[in-house]
N, C-alpha and C. Protein backbone atom coordinates (compact mmCIF):
# COMPACT_ATOMS: atom_id res chain seq x y z
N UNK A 1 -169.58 -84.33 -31.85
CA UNK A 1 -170.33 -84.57 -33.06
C UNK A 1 -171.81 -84.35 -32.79
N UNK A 2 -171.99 -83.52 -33.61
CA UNK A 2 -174.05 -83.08 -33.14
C UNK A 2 -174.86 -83.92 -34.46
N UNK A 3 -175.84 -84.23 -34.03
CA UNK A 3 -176.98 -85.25 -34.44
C UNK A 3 -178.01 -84.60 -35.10
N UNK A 4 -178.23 -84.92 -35.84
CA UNK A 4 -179.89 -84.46 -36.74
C UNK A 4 -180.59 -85.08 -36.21
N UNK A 5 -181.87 -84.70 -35.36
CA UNK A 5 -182.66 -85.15 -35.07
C UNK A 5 -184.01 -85.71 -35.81
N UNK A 6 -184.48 -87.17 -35.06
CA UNK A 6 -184.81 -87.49 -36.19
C UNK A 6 -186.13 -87.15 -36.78
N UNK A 7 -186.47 -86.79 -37.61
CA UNK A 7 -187.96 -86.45 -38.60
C UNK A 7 -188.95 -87.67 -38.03
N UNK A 8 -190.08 -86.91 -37.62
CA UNK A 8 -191.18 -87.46 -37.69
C UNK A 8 -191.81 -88.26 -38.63
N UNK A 9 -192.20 -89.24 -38.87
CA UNK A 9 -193.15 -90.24 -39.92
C UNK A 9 -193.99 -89.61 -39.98
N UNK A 10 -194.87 -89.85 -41.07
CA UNK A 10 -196.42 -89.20 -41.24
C UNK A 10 -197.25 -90.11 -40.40
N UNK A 11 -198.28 -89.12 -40.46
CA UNK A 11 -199.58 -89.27 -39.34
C UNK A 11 -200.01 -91.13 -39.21
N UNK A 12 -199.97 -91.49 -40.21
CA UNK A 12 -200.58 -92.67 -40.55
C UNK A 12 -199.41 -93.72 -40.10
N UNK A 13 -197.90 -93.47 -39.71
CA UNK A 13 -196.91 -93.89 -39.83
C UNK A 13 -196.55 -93.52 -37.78
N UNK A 14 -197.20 -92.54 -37.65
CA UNK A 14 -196.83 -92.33 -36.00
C UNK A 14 -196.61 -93.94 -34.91
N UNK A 15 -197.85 -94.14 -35.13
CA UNK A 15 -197.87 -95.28 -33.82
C UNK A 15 -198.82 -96.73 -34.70
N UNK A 16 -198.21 -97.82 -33.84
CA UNK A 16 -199.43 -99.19 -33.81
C UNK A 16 -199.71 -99.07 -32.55
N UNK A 17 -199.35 -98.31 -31.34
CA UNK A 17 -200.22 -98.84 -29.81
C UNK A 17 -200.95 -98.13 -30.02
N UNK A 18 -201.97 -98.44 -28.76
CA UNK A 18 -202.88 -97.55 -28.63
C UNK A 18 -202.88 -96.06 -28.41
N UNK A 19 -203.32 -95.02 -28.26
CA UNK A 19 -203.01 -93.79 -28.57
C UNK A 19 -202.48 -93.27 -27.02
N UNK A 20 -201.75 -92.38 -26.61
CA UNK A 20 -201.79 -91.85 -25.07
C UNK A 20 -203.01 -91.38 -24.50
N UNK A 21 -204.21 -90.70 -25.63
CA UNK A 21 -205.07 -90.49 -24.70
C UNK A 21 -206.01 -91.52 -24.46
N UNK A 22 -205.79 -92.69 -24.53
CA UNK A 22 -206.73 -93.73 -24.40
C UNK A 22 -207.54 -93.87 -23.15
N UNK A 23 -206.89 -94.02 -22.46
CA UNK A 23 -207.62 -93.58 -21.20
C UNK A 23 -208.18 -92.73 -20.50
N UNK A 24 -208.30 -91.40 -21.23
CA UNK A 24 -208.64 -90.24 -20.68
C UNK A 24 -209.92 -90.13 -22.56
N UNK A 25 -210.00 -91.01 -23.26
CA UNK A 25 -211.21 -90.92 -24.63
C UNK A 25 -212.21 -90.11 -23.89
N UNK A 26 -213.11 -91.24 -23.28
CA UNK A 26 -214.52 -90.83 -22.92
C UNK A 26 -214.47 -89.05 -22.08
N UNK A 27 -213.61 -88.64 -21.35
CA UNK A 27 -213.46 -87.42 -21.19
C UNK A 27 -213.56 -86.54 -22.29
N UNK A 28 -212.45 -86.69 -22.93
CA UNK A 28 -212.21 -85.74 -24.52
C UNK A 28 -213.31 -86.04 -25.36
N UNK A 29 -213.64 -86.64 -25.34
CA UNK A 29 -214.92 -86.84 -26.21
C UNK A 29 -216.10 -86.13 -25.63
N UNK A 30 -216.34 -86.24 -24.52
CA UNK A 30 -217.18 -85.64 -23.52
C UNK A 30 -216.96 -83.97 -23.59
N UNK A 31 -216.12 -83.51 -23.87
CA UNK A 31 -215.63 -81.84 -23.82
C UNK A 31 -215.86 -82.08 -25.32
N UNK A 32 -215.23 -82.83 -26.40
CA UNK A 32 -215.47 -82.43 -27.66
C UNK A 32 -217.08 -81.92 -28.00
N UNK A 33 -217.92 -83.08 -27.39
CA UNK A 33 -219.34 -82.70 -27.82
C UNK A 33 -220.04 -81.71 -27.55
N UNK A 34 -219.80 -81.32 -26.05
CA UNK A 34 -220.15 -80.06 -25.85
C UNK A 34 -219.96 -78.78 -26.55
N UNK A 35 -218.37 -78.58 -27.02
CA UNK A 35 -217.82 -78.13 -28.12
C UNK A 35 -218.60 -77.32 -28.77
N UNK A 36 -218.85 -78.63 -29.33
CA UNK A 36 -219.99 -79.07 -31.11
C UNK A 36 -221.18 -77.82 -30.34
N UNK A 37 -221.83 -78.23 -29.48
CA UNK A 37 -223.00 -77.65 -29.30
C UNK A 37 -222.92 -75.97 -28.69
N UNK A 38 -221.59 -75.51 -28.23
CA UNK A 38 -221.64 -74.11 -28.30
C UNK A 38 -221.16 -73.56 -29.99
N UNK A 39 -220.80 -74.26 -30.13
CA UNK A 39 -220.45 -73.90 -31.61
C UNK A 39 -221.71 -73.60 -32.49
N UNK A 40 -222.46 -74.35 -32.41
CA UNK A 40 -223.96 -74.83 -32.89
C UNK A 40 -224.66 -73.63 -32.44
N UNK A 41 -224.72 -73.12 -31.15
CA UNK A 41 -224.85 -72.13 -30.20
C UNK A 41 -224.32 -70.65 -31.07
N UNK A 42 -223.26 -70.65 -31.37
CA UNK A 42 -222.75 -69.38 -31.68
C UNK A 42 -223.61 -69.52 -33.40
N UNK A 43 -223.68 -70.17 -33.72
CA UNK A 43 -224.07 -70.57 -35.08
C UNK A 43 -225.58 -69.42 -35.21
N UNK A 44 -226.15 -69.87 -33.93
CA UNK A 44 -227.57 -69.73 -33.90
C UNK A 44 -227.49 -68.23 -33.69
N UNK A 45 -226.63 -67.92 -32.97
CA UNK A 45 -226.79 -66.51 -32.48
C UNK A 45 -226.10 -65.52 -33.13
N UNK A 46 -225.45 -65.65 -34.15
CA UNK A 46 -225.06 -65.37 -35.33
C UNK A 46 -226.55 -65.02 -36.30
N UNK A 47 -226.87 -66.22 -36.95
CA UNK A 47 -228.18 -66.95 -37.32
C UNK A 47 -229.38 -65.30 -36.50
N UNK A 48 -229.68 -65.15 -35.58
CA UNK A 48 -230.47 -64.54 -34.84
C UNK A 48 -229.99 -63.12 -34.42
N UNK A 49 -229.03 -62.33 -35.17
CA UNK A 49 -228.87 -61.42 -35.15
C UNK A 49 -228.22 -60.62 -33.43
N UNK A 50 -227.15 -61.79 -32.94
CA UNK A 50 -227.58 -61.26 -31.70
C UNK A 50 -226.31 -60.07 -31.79
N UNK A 51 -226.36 -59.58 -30.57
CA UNK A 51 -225.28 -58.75 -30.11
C UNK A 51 -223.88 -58.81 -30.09
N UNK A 52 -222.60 -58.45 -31.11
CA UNK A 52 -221.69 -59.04 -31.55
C UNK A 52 -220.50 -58.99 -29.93
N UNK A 53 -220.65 -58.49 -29.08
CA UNK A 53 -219.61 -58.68 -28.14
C UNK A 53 -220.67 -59.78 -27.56
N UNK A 54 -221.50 -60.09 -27.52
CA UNK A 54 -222.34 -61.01 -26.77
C UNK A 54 -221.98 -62.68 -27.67
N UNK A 55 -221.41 -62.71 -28.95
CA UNK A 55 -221.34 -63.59 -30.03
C UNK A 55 -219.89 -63.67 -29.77
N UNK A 56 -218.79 -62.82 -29.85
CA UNK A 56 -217.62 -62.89 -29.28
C UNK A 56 -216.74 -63.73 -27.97
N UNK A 57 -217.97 -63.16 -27.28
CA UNK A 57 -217.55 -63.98 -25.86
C UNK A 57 -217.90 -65.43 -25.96
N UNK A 58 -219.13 -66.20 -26.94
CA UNK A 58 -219.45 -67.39 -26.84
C UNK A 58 -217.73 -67.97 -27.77
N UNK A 59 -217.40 -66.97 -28.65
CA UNK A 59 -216.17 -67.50 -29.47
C UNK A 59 -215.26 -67.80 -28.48
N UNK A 60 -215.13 -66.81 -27.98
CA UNK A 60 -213.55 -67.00 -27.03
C UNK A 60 -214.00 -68.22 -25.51
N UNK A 61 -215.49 -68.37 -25.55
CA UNK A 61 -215.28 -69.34 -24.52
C UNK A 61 -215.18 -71.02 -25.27
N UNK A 62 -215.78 -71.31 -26.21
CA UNK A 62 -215.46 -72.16 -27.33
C UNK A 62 -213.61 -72.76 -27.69
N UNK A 63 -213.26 -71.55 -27.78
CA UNK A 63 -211.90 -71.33 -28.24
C UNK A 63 -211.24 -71.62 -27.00
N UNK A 64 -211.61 -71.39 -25.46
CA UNK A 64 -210.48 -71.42 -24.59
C UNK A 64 -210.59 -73.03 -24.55
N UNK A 65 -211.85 -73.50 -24.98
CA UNK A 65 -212.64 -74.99 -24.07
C UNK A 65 -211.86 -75.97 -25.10
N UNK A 66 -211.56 -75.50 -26.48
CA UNK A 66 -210.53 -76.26 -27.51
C UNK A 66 -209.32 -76.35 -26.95
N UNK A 67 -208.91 -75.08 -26.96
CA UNK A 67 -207.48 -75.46 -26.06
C UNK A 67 -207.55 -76.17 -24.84
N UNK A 68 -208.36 -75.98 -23.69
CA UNK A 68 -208.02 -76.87 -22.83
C UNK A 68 -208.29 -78.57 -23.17
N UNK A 69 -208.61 -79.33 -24.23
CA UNK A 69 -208.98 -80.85 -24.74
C UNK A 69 -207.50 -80.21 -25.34
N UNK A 70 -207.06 -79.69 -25.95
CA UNK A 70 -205.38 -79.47 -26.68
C UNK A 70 -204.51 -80.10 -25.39
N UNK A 71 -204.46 -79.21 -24.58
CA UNK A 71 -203.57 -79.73 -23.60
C UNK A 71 -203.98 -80.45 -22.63
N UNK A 72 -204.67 -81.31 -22.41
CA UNK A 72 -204.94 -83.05 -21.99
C UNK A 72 -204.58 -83.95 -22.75
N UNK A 73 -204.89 -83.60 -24.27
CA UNK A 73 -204.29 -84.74 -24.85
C UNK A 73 -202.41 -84.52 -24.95
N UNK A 74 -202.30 -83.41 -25.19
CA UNK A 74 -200.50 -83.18 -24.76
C UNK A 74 -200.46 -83.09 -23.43
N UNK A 75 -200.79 -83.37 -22.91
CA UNK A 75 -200.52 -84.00 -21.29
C UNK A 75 -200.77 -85.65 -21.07
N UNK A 76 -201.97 -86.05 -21.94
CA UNK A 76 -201.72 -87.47 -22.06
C UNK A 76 -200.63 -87.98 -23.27
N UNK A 77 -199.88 -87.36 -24.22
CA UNK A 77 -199.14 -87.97 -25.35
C UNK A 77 -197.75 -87.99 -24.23
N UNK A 78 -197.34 -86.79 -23.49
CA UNK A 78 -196.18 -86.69 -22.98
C UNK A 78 -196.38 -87.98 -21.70
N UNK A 79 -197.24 -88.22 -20.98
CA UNK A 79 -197.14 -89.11 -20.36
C UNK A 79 -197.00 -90.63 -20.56
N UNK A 80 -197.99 -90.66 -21.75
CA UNK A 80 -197.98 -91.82 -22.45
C UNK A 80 -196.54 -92.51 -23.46
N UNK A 81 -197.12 -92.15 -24.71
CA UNK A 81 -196.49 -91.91 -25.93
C UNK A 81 -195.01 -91.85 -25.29
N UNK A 82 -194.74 -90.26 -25.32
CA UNK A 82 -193.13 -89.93 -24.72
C UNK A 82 -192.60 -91.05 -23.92
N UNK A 83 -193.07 -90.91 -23.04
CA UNK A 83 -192.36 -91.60 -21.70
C UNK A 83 -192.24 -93.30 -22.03
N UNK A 84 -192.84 -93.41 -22.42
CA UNK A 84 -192.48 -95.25 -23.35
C UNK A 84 -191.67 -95.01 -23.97
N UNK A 85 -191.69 -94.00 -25.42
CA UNK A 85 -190.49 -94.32 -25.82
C UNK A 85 -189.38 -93.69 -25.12
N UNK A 86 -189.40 -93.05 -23.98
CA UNK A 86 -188.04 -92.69 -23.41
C UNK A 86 -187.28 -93.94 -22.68
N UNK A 87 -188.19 -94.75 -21.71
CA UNK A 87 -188.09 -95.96 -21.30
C UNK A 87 -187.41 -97.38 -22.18
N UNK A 88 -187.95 -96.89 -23.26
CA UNK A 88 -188.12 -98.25 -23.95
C UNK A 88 -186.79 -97.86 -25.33
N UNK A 89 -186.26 -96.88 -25.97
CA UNK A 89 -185.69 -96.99 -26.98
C UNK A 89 -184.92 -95.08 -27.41
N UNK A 90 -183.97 -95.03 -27.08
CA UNK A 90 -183.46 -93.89 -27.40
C UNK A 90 -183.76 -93.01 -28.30
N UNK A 91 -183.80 -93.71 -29.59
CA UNK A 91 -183.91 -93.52 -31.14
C UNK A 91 -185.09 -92.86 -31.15
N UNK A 92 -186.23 -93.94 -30.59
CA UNK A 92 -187.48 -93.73 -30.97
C UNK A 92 -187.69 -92.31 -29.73
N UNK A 93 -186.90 -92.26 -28.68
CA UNK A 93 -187.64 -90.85 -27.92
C UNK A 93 -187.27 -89.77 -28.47
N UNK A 94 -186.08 -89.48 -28.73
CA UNK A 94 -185.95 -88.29 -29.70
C UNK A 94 -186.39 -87.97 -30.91
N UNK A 95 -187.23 -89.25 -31.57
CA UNK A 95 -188.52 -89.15 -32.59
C UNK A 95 -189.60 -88.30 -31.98
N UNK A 96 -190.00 -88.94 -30.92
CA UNK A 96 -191.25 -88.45 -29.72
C UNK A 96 -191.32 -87.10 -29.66
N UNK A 97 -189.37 -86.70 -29.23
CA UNK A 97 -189.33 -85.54 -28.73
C UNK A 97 -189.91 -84.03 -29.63
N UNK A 98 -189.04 -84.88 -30.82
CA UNK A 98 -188.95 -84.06 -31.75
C UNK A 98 -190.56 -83.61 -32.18
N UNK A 99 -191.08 -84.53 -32.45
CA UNK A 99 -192.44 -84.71 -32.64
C UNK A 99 -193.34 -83.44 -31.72
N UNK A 100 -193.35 -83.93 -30.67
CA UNK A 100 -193.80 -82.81 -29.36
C UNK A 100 -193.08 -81.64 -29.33
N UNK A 101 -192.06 -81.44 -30.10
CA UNK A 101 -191.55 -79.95 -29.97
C UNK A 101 -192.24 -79.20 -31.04
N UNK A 102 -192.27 -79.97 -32.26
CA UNK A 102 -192.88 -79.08 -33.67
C UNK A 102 -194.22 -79.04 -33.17
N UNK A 103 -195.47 -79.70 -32.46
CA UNK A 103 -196.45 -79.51 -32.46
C UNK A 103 -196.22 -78.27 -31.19
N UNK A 104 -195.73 -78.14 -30.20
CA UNK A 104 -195.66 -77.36 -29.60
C UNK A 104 -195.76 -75.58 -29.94
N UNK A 105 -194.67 -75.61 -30.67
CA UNK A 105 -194.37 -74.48 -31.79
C UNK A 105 -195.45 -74.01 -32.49
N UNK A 106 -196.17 -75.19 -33.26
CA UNK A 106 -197.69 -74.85 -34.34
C UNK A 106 -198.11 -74.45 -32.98
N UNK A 107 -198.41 -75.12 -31.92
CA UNK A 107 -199.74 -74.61 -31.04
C UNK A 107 -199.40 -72.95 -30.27
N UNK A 108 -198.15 -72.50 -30.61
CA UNK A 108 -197.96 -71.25 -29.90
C UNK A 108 -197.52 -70.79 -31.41
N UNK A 109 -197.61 -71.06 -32.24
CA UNK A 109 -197.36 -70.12 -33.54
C UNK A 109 -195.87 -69.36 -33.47
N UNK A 110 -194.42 -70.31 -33.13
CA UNK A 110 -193.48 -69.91 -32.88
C UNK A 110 -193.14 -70.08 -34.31
């Protein structure tokens, strides 16, 4: 007999603990801001007419520096998050799982 796995709750409905990346915040936050300020950066140089492979490369280094805060915090949800509820409640890990597979998918555009 095969199982429907179960549907995710909405965002607001995910969790009451604290989040998995809790302990790794002040990092991600620390890469987020920087972020902000090449962004701000490309803004300007946009803004200032600069050289478009020279404006490109600030994109794609922006863009790689997003993805890598992407996968810390899915490196902290799977450690966190997951692994409690794998420990702690069947039901609820194949919620988890399920959960971490669809975001997986959006993040590779499967």
């Amino acid at each position: 007999m095969t199982t429907t796995p179960a549907t995710p709750r909405h965002a607001h409905e995910r969790h009451t603990e604290a989040p998995g990346y809790a302990d790794n915040k002040a990092d991600h936050l620390a890469r987020l801001h920087k972020i902000e300020g090449q962004i701000r950066g490309i803004s300007r140089m946009v803004t200032d007419d600069r050289y478009c492979i020279d404006v490109l490369t600030q994109i794609s280094a922006a863009s790689h520096a997003l993805q890598e805060v992407a996968l810390g915090l899915l490196d902290d949800h799977v450690r966190g998050c997951v692994t409690d509820a794998a420990r702690t409640d069947a039901a609820h890990a194949e919620e988890k799982f399920v959960e971490f597979n669809a975001t997986l998918r959006r993040a590779l555009r499967l």
